[in-house]
C-alpha atoms as a PDB file:
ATOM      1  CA  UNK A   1      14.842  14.776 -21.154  1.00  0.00           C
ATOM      2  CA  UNK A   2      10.935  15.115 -20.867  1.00  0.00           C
ATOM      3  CA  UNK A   3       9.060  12.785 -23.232  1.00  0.00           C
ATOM      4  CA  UNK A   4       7.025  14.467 -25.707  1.00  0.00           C
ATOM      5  CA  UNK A   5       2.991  13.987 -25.036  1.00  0.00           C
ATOM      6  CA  UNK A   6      -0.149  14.002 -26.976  1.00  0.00           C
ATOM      7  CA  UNK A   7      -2.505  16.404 -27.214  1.00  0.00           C
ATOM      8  CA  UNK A   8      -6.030  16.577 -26.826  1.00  0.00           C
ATOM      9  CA  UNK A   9      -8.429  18.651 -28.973  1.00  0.00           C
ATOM     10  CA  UNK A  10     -12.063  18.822 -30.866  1.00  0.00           C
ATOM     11  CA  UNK A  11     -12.902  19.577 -34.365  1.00  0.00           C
ATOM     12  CA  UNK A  12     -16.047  19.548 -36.140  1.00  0.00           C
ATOM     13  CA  UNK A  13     -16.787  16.873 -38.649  1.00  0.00           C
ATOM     14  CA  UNK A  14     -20.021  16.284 -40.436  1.00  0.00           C
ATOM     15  CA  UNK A  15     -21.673  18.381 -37.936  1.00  0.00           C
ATOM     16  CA  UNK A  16     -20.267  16.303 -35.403  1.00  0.00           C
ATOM     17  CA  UNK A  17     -17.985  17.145 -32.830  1.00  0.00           C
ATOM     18  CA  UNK A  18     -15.118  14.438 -32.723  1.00  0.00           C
ATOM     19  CA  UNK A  19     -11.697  14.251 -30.506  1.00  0.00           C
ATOM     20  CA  UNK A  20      -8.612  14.416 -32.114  1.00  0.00           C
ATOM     21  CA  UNK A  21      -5.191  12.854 -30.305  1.00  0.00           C
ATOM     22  CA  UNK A  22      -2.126  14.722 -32.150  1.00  0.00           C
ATOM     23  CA  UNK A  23       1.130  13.481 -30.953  1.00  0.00           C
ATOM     24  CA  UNK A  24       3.353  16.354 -30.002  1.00  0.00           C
ATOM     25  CA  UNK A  25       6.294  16.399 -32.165  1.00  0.00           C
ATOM     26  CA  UNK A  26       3.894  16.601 -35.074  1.00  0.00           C
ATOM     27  CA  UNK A  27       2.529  20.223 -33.929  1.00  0.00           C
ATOM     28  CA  UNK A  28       6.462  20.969 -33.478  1.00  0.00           C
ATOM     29  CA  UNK A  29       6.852  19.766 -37.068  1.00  0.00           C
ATOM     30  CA  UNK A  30       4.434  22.038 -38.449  1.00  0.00           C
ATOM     31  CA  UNK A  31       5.349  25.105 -36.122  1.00  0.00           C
ATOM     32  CA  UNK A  32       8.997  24.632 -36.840  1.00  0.00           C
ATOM     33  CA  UNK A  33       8.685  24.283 -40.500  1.00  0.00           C
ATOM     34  CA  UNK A  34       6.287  26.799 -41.670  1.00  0.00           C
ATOM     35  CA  UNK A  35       4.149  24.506 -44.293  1.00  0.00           C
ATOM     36  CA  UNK A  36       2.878  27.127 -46.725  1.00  0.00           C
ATOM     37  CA  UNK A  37      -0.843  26.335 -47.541  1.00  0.00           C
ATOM     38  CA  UNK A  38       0.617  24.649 -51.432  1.00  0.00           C
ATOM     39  CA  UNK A  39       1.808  22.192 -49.094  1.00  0.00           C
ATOM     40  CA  UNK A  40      -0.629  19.678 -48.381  1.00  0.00           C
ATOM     41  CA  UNK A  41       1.087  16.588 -48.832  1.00  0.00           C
ATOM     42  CA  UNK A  42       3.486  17.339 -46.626  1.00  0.00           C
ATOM     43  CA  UNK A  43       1.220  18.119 -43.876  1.00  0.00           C
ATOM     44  CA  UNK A  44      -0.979  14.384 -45.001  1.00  0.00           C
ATOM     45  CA  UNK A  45       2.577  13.175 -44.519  1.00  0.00           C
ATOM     46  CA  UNK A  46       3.418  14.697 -40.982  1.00  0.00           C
ATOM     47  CA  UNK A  47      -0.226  13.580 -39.902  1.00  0.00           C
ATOM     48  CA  UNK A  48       0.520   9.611 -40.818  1.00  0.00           C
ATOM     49  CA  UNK A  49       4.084   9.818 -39.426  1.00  0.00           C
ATOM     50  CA  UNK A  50       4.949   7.927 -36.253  1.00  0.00           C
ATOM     51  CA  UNK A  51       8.326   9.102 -34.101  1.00  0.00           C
ATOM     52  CA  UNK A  52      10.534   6.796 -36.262  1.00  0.00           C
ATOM     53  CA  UNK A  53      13.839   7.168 -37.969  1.00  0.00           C
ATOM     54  CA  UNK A  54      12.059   6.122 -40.939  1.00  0.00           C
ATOM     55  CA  UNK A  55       9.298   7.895 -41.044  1.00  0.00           C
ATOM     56  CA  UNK A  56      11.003  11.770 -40.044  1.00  0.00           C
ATOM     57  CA  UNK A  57      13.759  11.206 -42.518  1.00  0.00           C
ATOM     58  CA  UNK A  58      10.705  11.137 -45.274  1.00  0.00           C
ATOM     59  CA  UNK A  59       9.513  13.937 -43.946  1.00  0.00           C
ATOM     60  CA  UNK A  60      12.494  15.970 -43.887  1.00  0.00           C
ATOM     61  CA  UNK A  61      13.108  14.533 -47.793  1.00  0.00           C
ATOM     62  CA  UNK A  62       9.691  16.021 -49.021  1.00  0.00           C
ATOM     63  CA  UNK A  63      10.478  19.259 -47.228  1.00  0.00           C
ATOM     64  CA  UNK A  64      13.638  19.630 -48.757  1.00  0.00           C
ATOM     65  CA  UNK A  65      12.566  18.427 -52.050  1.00  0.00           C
ATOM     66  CA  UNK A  66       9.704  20.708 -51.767  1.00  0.00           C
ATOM     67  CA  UNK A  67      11.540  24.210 -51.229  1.00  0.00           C
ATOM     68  CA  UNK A  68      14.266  22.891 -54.186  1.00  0.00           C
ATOM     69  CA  UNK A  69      16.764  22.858 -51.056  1.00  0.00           C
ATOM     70  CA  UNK A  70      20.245  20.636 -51.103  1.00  0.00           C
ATOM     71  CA  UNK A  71      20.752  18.336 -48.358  1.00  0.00           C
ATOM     72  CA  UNK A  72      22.858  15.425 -47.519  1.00  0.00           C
ATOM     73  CA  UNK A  73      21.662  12.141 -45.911  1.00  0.00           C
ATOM     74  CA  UNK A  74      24.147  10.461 -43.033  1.00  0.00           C
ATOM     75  CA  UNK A  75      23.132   7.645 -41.823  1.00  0.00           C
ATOM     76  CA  UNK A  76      24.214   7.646 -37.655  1.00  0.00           C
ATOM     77  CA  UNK A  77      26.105   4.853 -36.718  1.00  0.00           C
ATOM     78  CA  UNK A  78      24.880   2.847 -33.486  1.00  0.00           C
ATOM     79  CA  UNK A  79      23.897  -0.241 -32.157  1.00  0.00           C
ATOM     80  CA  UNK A  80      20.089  -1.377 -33.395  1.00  0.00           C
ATOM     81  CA  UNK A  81      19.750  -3.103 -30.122  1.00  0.00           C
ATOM     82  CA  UNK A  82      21.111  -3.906 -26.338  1.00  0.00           C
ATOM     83  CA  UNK A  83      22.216  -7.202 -25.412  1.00  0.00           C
ATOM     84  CA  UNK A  84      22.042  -7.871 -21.368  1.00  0.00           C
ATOM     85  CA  UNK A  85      23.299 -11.373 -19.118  1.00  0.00           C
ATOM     86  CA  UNK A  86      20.030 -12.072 -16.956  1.00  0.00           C
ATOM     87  CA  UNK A  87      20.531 -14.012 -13.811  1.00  0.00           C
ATOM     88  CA  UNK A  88      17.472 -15.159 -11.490  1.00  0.00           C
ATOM     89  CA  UNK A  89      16.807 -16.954  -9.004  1.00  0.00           C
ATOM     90  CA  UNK A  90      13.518 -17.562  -6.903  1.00  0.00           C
ATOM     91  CA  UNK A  91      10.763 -19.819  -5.745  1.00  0.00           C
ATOM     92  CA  UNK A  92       8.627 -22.022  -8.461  1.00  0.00           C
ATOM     93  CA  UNK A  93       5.165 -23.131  -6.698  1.00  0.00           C
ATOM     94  CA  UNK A  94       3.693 -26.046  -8.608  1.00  0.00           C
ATOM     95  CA  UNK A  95       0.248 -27.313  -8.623  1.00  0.00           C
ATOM     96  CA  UNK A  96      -1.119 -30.256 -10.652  1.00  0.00           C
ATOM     97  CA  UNK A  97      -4.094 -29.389 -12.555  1.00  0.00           C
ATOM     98  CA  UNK A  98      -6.752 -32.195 -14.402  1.00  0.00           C
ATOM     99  CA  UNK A  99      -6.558 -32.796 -17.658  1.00  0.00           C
ATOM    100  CA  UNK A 100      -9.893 -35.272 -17.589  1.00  0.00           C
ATOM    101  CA  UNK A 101     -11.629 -37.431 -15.100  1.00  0.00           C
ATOM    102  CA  UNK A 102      -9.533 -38.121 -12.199  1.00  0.00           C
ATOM    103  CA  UNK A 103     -11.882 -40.818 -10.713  1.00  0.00           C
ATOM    104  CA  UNK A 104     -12.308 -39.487  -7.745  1.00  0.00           C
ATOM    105  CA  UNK A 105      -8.910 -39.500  -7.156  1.00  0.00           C
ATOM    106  CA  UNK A 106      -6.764 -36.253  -5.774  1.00  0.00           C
ATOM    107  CA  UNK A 107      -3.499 -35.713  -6.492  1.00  0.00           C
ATOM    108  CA  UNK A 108      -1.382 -32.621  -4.694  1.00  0.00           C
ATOM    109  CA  UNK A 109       2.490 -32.177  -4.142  1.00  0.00           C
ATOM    110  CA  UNK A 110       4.273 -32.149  -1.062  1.00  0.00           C
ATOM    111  CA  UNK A 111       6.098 -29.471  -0.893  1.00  0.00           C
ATOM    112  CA  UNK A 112       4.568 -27.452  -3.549  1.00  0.00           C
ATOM    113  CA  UNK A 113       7.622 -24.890  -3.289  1.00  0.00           C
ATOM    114  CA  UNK A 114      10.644 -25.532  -4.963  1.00  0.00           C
ATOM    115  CA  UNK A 115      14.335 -23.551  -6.137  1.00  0.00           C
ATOM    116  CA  UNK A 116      14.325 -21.684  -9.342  1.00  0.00           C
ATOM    117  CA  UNK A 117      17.863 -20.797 -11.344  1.00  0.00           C
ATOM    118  CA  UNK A 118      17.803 -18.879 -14.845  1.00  0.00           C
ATOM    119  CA  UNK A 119      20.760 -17.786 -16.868  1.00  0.00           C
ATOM    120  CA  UNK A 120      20.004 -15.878 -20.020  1.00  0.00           C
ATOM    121  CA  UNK A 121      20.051 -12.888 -22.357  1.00  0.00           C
ATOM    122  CA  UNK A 122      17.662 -10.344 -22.879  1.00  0.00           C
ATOM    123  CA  UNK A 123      17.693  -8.158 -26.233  1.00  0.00           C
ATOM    124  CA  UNK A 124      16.114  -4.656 -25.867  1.00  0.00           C
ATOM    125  CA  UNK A 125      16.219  -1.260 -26.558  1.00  0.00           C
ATOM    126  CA  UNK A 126      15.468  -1.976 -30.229  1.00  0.00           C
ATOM    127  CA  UNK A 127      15.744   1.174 -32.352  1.00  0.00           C
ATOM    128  CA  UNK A 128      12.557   0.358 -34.532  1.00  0.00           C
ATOM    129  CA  UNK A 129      10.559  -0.454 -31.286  1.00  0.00           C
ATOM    130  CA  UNK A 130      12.190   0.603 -28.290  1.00  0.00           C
ATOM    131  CA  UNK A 131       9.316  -0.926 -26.059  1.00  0.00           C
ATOM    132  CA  UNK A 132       9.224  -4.729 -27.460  1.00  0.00           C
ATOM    133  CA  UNK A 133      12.552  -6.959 -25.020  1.00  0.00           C
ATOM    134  CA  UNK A 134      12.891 -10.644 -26.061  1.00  0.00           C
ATOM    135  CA  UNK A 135      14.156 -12.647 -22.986  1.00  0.00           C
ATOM    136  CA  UNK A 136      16.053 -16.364 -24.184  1.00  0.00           C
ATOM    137  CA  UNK A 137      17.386 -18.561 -20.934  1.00  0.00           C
ATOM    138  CA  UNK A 138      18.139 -21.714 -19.401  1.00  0.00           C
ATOM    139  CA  UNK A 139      15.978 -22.198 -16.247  1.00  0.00           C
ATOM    140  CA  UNK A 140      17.095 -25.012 -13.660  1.00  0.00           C
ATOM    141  CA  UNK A 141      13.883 -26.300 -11.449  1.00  0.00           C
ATOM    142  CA  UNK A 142      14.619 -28.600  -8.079  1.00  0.00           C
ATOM    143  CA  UNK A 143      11.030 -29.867  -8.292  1.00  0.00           C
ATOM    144  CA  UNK A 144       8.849 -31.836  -5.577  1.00  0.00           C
ATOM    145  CA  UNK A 145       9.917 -35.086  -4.490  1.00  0.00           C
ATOM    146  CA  UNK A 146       6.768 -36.103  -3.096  1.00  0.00           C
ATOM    147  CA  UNK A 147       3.072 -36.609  -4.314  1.00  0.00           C
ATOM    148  CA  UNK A 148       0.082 -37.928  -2.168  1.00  0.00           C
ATOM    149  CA  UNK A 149      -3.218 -39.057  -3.584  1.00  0.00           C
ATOM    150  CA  UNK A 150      -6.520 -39.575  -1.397  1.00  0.00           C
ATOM    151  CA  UNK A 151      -9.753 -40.448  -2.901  1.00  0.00           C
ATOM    152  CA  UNK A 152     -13.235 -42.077  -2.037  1.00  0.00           C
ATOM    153  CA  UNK A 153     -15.279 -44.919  -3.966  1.00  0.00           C
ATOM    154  CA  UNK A 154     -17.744 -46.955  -3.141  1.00  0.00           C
ATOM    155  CA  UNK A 155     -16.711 -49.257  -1.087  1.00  0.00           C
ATOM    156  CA  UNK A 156     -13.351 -48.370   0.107  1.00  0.00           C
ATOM    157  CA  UNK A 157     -11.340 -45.044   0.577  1.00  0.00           C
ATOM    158  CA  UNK A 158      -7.758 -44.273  -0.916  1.00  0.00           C
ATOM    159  CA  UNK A 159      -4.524 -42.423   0.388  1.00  0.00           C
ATOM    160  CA  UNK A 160      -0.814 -43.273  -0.604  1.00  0.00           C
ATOM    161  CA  UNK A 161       2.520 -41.149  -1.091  1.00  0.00           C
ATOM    162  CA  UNK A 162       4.908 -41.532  -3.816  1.00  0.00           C
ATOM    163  CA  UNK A 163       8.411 -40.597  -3.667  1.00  0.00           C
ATOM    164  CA  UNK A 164      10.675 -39.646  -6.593  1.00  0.00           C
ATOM    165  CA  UNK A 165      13.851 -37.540  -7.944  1.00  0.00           C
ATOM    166  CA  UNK A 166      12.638 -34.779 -10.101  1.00  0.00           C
ATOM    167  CA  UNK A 167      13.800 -31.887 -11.298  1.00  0.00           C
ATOM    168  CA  UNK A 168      13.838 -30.348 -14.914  1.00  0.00           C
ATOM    169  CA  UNK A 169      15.432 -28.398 -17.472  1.00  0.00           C
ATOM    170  CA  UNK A 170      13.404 -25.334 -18.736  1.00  0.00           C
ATOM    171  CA  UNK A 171      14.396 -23.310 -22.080  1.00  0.00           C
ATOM    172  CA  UNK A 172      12.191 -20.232 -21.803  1.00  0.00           C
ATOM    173  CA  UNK A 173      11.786 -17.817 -25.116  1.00  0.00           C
ATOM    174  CA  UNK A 174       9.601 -14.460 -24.221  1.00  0.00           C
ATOM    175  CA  UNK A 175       8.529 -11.833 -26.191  1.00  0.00           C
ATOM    176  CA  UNK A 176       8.102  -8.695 -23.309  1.00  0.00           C
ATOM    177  CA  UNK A 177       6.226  -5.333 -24.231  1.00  0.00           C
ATOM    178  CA  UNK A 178       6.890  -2.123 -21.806  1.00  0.00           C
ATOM    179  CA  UNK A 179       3.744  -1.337 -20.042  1.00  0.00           C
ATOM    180  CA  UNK A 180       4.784   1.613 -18.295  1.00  0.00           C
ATOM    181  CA  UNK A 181       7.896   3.400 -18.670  1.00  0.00           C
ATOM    182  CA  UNK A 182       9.334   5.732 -16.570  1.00  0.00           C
ATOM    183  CA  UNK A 183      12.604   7.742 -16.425  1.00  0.00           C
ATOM    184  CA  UNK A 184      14.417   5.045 -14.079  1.00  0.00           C
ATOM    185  CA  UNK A 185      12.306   1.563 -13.952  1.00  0.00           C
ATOM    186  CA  UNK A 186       9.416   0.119 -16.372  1.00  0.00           C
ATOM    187  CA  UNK A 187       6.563  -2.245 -15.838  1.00  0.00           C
ATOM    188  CA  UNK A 188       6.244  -5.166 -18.585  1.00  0.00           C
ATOM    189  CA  UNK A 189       4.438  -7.764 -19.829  1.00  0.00           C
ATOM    190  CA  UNK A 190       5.449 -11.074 -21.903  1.00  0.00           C
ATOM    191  CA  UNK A 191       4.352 -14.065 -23.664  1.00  0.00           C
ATOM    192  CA  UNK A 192       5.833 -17.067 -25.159  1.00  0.00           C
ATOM    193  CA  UNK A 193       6.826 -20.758 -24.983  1.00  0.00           C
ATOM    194  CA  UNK A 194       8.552 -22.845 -22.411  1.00  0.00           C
ATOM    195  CA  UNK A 195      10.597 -26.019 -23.382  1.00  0.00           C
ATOM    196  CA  UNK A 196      10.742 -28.518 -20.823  1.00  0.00           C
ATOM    197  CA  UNK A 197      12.818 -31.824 -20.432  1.00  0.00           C
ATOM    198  CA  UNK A 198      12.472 -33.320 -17.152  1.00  0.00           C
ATOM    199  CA  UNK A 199      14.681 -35.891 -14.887  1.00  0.00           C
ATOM    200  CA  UNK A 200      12.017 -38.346 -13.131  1.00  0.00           C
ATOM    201  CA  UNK A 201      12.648 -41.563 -11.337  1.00  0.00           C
ATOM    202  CA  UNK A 202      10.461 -43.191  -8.782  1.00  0.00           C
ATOM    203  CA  UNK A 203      11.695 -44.123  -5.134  1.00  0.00           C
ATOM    204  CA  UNK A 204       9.122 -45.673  -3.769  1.00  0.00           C
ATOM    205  CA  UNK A 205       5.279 -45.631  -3.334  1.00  0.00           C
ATOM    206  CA  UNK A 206       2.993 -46.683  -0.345  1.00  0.00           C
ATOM    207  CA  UNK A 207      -0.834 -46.814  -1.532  1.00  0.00           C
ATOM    208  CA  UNK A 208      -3.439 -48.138   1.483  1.00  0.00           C
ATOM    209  CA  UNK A 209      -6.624 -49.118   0.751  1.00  0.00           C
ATOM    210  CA  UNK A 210      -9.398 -49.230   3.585  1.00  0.00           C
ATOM    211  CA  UNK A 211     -12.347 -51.176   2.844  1.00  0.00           C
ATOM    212  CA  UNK A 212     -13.660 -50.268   6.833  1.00  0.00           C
ATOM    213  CA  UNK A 213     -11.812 -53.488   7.840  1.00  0.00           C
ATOM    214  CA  UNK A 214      -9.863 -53.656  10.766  1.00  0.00           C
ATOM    215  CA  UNK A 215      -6.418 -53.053   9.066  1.00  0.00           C
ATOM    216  CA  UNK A 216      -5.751 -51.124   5.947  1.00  0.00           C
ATOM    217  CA  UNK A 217      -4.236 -53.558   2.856  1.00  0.00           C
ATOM    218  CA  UNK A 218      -1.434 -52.127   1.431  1.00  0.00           C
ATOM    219  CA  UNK A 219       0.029 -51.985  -2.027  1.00  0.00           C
ATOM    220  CA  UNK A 220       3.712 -50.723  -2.918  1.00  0.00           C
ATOM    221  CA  UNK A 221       3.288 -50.433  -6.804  1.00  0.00           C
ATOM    222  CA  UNK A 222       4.762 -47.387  -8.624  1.00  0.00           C
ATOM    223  CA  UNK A 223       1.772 -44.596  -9.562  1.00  0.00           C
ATOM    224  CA  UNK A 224       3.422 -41.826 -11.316  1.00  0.00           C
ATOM    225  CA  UNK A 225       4.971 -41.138 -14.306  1.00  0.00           C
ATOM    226  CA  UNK A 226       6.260 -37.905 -16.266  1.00  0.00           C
ATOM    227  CA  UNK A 227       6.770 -37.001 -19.490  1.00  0.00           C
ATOM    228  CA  UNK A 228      10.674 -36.551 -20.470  1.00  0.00           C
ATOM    229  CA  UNK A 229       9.856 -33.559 -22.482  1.00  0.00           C
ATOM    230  CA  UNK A 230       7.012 -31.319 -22.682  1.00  0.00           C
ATOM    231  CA  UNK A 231       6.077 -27.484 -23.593  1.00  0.00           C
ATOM    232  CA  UNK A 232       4.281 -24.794 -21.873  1.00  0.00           C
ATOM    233  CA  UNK A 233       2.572 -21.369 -22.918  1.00  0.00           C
ATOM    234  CA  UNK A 234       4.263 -19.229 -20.574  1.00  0.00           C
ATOM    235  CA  UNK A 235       2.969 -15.617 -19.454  1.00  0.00           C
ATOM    236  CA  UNK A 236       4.827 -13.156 -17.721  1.00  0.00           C
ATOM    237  CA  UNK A 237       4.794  -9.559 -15.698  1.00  0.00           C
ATOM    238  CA  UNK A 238       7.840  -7.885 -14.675  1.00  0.00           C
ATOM    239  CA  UNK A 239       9.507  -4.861 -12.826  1.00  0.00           C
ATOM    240  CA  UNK A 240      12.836  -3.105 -13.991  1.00  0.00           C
ATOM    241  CA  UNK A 241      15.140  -0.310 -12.146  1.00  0.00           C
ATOM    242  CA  UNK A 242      17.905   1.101 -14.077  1.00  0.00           C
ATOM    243  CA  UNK A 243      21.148   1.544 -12.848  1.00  0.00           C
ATOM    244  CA  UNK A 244      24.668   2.718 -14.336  1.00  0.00           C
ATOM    245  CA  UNK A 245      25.889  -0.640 -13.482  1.00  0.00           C
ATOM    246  CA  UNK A 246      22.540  -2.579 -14.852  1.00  0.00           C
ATOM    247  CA  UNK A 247      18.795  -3.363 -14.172  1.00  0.00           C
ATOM    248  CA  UNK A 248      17.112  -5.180 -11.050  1.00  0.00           C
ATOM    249  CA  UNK A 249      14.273  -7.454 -11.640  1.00  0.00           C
ATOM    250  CA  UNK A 250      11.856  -8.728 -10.397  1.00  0.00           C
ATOM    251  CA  UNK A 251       9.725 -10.833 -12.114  1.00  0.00           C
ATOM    252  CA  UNK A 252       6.131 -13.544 -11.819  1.00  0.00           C
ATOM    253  CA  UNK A 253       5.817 -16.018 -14.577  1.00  0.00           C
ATOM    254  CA  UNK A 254       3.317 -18.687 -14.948  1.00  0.00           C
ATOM    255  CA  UNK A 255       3.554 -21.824 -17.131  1.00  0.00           C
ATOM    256  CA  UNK A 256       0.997 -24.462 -18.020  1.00  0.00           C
ATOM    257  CA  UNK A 257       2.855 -27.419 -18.798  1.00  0.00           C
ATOM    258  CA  UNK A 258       0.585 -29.240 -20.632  1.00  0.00           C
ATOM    259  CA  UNK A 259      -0.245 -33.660 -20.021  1.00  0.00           C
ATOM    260  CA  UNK A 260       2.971 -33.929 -18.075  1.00  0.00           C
ATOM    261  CA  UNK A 261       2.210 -36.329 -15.610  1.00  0.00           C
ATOM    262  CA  UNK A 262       0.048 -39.278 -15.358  1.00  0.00           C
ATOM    263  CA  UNK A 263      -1.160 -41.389 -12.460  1.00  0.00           C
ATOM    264  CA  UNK A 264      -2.437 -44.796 -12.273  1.00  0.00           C
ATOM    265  CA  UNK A 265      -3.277 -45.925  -8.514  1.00  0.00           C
ATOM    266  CA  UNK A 266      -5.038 -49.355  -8.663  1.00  0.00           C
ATOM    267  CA  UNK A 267      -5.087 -49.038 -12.421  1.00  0.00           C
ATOM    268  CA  UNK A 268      -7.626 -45.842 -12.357  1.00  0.00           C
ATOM    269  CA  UNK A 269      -5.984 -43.635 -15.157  1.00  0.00           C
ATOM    270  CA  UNK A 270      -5.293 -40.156 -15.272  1.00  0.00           C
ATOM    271  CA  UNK A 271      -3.444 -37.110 -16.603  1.00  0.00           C
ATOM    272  CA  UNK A 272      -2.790 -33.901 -14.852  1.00  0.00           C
ATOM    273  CA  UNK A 273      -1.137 -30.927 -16.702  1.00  0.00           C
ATOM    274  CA  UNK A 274       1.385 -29.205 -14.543  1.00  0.00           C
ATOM    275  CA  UNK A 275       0.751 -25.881 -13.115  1.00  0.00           C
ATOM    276  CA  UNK A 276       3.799 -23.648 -11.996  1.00  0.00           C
ATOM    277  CA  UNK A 277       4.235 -20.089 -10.656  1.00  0.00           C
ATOM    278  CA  UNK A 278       7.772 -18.704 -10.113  1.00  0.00           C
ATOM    279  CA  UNK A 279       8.405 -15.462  -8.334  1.00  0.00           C
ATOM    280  CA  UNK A 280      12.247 -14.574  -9.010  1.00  0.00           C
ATOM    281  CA  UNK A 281      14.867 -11.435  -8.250  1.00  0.00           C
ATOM    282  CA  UNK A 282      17.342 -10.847 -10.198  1.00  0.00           C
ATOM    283  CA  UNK A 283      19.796  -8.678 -12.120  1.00  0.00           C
ATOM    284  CA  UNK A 284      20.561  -7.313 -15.958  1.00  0.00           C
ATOM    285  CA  UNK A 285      23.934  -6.894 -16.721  1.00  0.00           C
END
């Protein structure tokens, strides 16, 4: 099958000279059909047409209408969209990200990498717009256990770890427009929201304070917390390779979980957002 193209032409126009882009299977409209010149809202009506079901069948109407020919409608029975199982799985990198004034206080995970599952569908091949995909999942994250802080004042200098369990439920509903299409794979793009609920429980927590004194005072007070639930805007590129038995994917996302933790080291307040980038392969069944 070779896709039809557009062509590219001049005309003049108020003694201007201005490009025209006509869309191929409107020249083999007008070729095909033989418009007589006492047809010239037929050929207004070719010119606004776009390569839908919709718009050729009104075409077709006026031309038979037109010419005082018979013809019979059928309307073709198929599916108005595809329906795949999408299974992932990758690597999420998180980063924590300042919300306001952190004090002087610097927060950072440890590891930043961490497992990514999702299990969902994807809807596609939509007959009114064949490029738009809408991708619903679950997504299962095995987040950081581990933050450290370090930070400078005045008179005495910060560092501490806390330790938790963390991990968190993600709910991911994209909207994904084809790029670049080719006769086997595509190239895509997507936007949309991200529900979170997360699991968090603190282990422990080791904060040491040096004031420049010959041992370090140390305080084992809780620092972190996390919201339960929280949503991201969530932006996404992807790769697809047909196959008879599916579609391989590959995909980056990026979320922006917004005021999801907050820290509170010596009582100086503050609230990151959450940062994470997920690189995953999977398949489209």
């Amino acid at each position: 099958m070779i896709p039809l193209k557009e062509l590219k032409s001049t005309r003049e126009q108020d003694g201007r000279t201005v490009n025209v882009t006509t869309p191929q299977y409107r020249g083999v409209l007008l070729s095909t059909l033989k418009l007589g010149t006492d047809q010239e809202a037929l050929k207004a009506l070719i010119d606004r047409s776009r390569l839908t079901d919709k718009d050729l069948i009104q075409v077709m109407e006026m031309y038979h209408e037109d010419r005082n020919l018979s013809y019979r409608q059928f309307t073709p029975k198929g599916k108005s969209m595809e329906t795949g199982l999408r299974i992932l799985a990758g690597i999420g990198m998180q980063s924590l990200i300042k919300n306001f004034e952190n004090q002087g206080i610097n927060y950072r995970f440890s590891p930043a990498s961490a497992p990514y599952i999702e299990v969902g569908l994807r809807f596609r091949k939509f007959k009114s717009a064949p490029r738009l995909m809408m991708d619903a999942g679950v997504a299962i994250y095995f987040e950081p256990s581990e933050i450290d802080l370090s930070g400078q004042r005045i008179t005495f200098a910060l560092t501490g770890t806390q330790t938790m369990k963390n991990s968190s439920i993600a709910v991911p509903l994209m909207v994904n427009y084809i790029l670049v299409k080719g006769s086997s794979s595509s190239v895509y793009a997507g936007a949309g929201l991200t529900f979170w609920v997360s699991n968090f429980s603190n282990e422990s927590a080791s904060v040491f304070v040096d004031n420049g004194g010959a041992e370090s005072n140390v305080i084992e007070e809780d620092f972190v917390s996390r919201k339960s639930s929280s949503l991201s805007p969530s932006l996404k590129l992807g790769w697809m390779r047909d196959f008879s038995s599916g579609s391989l994917i590959i995909e980056l996302k990026g979320d922006l979980v917004l005021k999801n933790y907050e820290f509170t080291p010596l009582n100086y307040y503050s609230v990151y957002h959450l940062g994470v980038g997920t690189v995953s392969v999977g398949y489209l069944f």
